[in-house]
Protein backbone atom coordinates (compact mmCIF):
# COMPACT_ATOMS: atom_id res chain seq x y z
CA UNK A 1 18.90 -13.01 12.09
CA UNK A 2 17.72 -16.62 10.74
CA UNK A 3 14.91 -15.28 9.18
CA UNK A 4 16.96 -13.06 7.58
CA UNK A 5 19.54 -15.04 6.50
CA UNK A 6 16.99 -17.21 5.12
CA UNK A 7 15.15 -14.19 3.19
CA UNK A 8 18.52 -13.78 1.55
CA UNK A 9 19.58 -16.16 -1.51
CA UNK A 10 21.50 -16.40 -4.54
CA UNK A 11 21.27 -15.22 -8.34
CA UNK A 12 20.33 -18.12 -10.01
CA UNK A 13 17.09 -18.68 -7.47
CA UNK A 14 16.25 -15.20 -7.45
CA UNK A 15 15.36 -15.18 -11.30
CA UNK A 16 13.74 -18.43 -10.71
CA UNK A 17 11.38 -16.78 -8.07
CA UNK A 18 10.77 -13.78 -10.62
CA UNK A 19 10.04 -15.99 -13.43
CA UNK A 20 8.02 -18.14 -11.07
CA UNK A 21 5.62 -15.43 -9.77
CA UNK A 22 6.00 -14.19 -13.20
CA UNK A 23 4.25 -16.77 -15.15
CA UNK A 24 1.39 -17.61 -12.36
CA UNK A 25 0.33 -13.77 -12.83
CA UNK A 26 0.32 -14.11 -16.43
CA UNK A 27 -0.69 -17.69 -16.65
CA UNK A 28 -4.06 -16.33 -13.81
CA UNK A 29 -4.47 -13.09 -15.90
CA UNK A 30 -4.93 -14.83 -19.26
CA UNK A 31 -7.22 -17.62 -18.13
CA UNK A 32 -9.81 -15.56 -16.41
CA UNK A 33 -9.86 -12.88 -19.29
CA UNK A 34 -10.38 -16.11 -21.18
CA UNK A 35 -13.34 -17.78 -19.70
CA UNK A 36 -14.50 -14.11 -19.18
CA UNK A 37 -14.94 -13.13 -23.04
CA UNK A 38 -16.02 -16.75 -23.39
CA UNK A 39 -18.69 -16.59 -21.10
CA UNK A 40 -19.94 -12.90 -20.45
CA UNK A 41 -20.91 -10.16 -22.37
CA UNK A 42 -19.77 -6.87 -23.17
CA UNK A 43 -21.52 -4.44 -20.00
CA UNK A 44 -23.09 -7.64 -18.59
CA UNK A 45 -23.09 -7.58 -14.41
CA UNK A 46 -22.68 -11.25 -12.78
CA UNK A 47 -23.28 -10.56 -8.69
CA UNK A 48 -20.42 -13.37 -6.97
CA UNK A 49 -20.52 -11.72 -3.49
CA UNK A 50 -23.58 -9.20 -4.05
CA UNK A 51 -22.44 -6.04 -4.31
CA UNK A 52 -19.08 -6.63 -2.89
CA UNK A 53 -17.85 -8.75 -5.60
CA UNK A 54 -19.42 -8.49 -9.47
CA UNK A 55 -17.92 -9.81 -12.82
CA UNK A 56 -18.11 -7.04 -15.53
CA UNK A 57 -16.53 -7.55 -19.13
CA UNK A 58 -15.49 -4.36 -20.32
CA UNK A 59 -12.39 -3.66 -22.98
CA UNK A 60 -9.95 -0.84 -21.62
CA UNK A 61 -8.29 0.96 -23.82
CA UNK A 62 -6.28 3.20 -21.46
CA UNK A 63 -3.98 1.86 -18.20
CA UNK A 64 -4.56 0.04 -14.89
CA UNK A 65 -8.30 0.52 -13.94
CA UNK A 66 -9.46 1.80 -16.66
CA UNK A 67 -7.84 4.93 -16.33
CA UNK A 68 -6.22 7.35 -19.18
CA UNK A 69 -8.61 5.76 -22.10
CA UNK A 70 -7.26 6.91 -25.77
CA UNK A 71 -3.64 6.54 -24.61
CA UNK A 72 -3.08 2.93 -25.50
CA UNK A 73 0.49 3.40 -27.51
CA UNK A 74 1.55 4.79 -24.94
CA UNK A 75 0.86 2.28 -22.83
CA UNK A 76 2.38 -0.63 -24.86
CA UNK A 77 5.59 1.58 -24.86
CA UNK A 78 5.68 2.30 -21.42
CA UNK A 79 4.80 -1.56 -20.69
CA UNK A 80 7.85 -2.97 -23.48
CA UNK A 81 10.13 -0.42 -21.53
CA UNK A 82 9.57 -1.90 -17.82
CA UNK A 83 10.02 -5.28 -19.15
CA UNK A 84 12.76 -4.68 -21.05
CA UNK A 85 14.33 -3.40 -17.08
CA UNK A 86 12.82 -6.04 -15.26
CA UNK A 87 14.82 -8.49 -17.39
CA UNK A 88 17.99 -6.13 -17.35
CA UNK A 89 17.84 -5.43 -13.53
CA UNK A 90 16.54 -8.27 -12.24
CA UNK A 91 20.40 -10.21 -11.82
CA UNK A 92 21.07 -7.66 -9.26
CA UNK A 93 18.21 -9.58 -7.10
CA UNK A 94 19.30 -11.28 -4.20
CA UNK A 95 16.04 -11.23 -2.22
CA UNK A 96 12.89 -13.34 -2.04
CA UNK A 97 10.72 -10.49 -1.41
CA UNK A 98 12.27 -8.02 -3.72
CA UNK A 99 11.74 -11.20 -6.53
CA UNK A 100 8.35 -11.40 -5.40
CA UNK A 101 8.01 -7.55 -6.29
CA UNK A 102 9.65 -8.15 -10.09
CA UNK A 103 7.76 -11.02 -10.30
CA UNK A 104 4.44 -9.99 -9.77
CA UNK A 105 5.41 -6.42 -11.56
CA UNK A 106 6.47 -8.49 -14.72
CA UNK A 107 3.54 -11.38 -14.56
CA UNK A 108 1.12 -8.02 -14.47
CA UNK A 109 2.90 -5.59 -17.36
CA UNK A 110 2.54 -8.93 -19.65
CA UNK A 111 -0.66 -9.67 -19.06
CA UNK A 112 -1.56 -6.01 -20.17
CA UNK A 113 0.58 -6.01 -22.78
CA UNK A 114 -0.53 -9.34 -24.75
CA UNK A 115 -4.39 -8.04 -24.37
CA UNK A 116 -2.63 -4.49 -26.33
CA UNK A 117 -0.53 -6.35 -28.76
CA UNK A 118 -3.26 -9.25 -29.55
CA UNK A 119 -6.54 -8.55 -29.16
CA UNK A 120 -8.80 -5.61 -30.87
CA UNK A 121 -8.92 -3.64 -33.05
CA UNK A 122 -5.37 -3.79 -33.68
CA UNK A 123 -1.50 -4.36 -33.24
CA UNK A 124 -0.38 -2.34 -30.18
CA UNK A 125 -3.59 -0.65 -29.74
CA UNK A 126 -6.01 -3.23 -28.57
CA UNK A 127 -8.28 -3.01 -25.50
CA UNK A 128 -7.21 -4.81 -21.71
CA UNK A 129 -9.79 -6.89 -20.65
CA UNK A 130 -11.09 -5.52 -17.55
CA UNK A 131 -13.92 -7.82 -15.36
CA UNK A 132 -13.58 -7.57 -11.54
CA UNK A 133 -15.91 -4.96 -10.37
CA UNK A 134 -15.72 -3.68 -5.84
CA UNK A 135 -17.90 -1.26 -6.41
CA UNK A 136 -17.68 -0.43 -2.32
CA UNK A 137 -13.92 -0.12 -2.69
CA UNK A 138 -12.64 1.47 -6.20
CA UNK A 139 -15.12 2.66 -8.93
CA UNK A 140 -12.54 1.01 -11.73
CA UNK A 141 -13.12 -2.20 -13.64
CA UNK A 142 -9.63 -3.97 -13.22
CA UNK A 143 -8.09 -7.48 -13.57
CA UNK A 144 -5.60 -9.97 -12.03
CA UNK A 145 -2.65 -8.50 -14.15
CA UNK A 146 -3.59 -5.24 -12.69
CA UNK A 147 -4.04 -6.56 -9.11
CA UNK A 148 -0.58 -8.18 -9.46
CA UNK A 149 0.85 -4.63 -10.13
CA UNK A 150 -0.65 -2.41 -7.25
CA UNK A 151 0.40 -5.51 -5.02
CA UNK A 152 4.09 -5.26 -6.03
CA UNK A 153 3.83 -1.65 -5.89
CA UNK A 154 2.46 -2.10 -2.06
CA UNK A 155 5.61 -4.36 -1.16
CA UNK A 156 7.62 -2.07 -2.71
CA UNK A 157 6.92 0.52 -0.69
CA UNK A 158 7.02 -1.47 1.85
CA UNK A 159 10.64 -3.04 1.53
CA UNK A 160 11.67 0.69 0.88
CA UNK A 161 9.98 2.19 4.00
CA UNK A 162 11.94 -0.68 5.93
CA UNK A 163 15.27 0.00 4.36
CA UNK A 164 15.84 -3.76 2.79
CA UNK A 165 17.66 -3.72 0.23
CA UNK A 166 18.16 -5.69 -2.82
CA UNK A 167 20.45 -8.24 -1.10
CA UNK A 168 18.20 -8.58 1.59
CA UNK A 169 19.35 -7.02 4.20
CA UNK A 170 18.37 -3.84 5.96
CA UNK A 171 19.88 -0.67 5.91
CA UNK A 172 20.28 -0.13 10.10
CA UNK A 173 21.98 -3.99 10.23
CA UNK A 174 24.57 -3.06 7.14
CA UNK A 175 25.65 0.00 9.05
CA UNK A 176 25.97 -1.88 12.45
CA UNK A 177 28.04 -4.65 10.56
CA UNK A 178 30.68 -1.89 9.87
CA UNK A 179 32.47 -1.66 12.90
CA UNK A 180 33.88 1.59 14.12
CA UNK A 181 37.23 0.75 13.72
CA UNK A 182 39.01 4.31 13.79
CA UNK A 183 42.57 3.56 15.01
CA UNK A 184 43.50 5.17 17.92
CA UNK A 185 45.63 7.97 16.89
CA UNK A 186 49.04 8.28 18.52
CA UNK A 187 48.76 5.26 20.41
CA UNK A 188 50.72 3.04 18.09
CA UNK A 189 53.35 6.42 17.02
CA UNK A 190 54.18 6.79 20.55
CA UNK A 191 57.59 5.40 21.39
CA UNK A 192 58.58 3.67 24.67
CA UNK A 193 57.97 5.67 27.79
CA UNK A 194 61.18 6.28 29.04
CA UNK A 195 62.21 5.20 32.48
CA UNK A 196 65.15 6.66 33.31
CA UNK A 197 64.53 8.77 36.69
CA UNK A 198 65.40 12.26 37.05
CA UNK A 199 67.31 11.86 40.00
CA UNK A 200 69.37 9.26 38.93
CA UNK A 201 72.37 9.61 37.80
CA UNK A 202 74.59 7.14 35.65
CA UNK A 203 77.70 6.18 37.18
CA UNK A 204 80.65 8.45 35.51
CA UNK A 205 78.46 10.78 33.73
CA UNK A 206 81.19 13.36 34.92
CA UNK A 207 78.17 15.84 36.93
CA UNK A 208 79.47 17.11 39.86
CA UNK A 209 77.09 15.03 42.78
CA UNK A 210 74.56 17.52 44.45
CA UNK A 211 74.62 17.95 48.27
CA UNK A 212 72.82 15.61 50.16
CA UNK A 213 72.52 12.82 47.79
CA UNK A 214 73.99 9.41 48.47
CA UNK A 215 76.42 9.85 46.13
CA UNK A 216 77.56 13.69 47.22
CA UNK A 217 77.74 11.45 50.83
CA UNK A 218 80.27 9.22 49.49
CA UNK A 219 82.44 11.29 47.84
């Protein structure tokens, strides 16, 4: 429950976490792409960890891994459109890790979408730089922006699978903080219980006495 409570937090430092992990993506994403064109060639292969880890400047045209080339106005659409709901949704966050998804999902879509509204050949149609090569895990090219995105993707599905929701908590501890508290029909209509005995009889009630009862003895 601490840990919980402490995953939980207000408005004001939600946004500050999303425009936090925000701007490290972006700020990460345009620096390497930087010293990448500055320093490598178009198609050249720089081994870091053999042939588990490779630098390779290439210019995407098409989406996240290279993927969909020839389709880059649509992408800058698509990408001006999830900003544009980050920014409008993002008030409803009251979550650190739900933040963290915006965040990164934000940080990423900008990184893209400055590489398609500033760099070649022109104005909404220029190429993502692309230069991390796994050859042993994905065929793609891809780059931090795009790293940022499958990540808050992953803890997206993640939070979801879990059931925690935007404020935080999950699903199974809102319903058990409900209590069941169906009033107990009938119980509170009922009137007294009356205790008047059947066999008793109120003095002068004008009934004639039956035999053998005290009173039918005194009379």
């Amino acid at each position: 429950m601490a840990a919980e409570r402490a995953a939980k937090v207000g408005t004001a430092t939600a946004l500050l976490i999303v425009v936090a992990a925000a701007l490290v993506v972006y700020g990460l994403d345009q620096l390497s792409k930087y010293l990448v064109v500055m320093n490598l060639t178009e198609g050249e292969t720089v081994p870091v960890l053999g042939t588990l880890l490779e630098w390779q400047l290439v210019r995407n045209p098409g989406a996240a891994f290279s993927l969909a080339s020839g389709m880059t106005w649509i992408f800058t659409i698509l990408a001006a459109g999830v900003i544009t709901f980050i920014v409008w949704f993002a008030r409803r966050i009251r979550s650190i890790a739900w933040a963290l998804v915006f965040g990164l999902l934000l940080g990423g879509v900008l990184g893209n979408l400055t590489d398609r509204l500033l760099r070649e050949p022109s104005f909404g149609l220029g190429h993502v730089i692309d230069f991390i090569s796994t050859p042993w895990l994905i065929p793609a090219i891809y780059n931090v922006a795009d790293i940022a995105i499958v990540s808050s993707m992953a803890l997206f599905m993640l939070l979801t699978i879990r059931g925690v929701g935007l404020d935080g908590t999950r699903e199974s501890k809102r319903a058990d903080a409900t209590p069941d508290a169906a009033p107990d029909a009938g119980v509170d209509s009922l009137g007294p219980t009356s205790t008047e005995g059947t066999d008793a009889d109120t003095p002068g009630d004008g009934r004639t006495p039956l035999a053998g009862t005290p009173r039918a003895a005194e009379s």
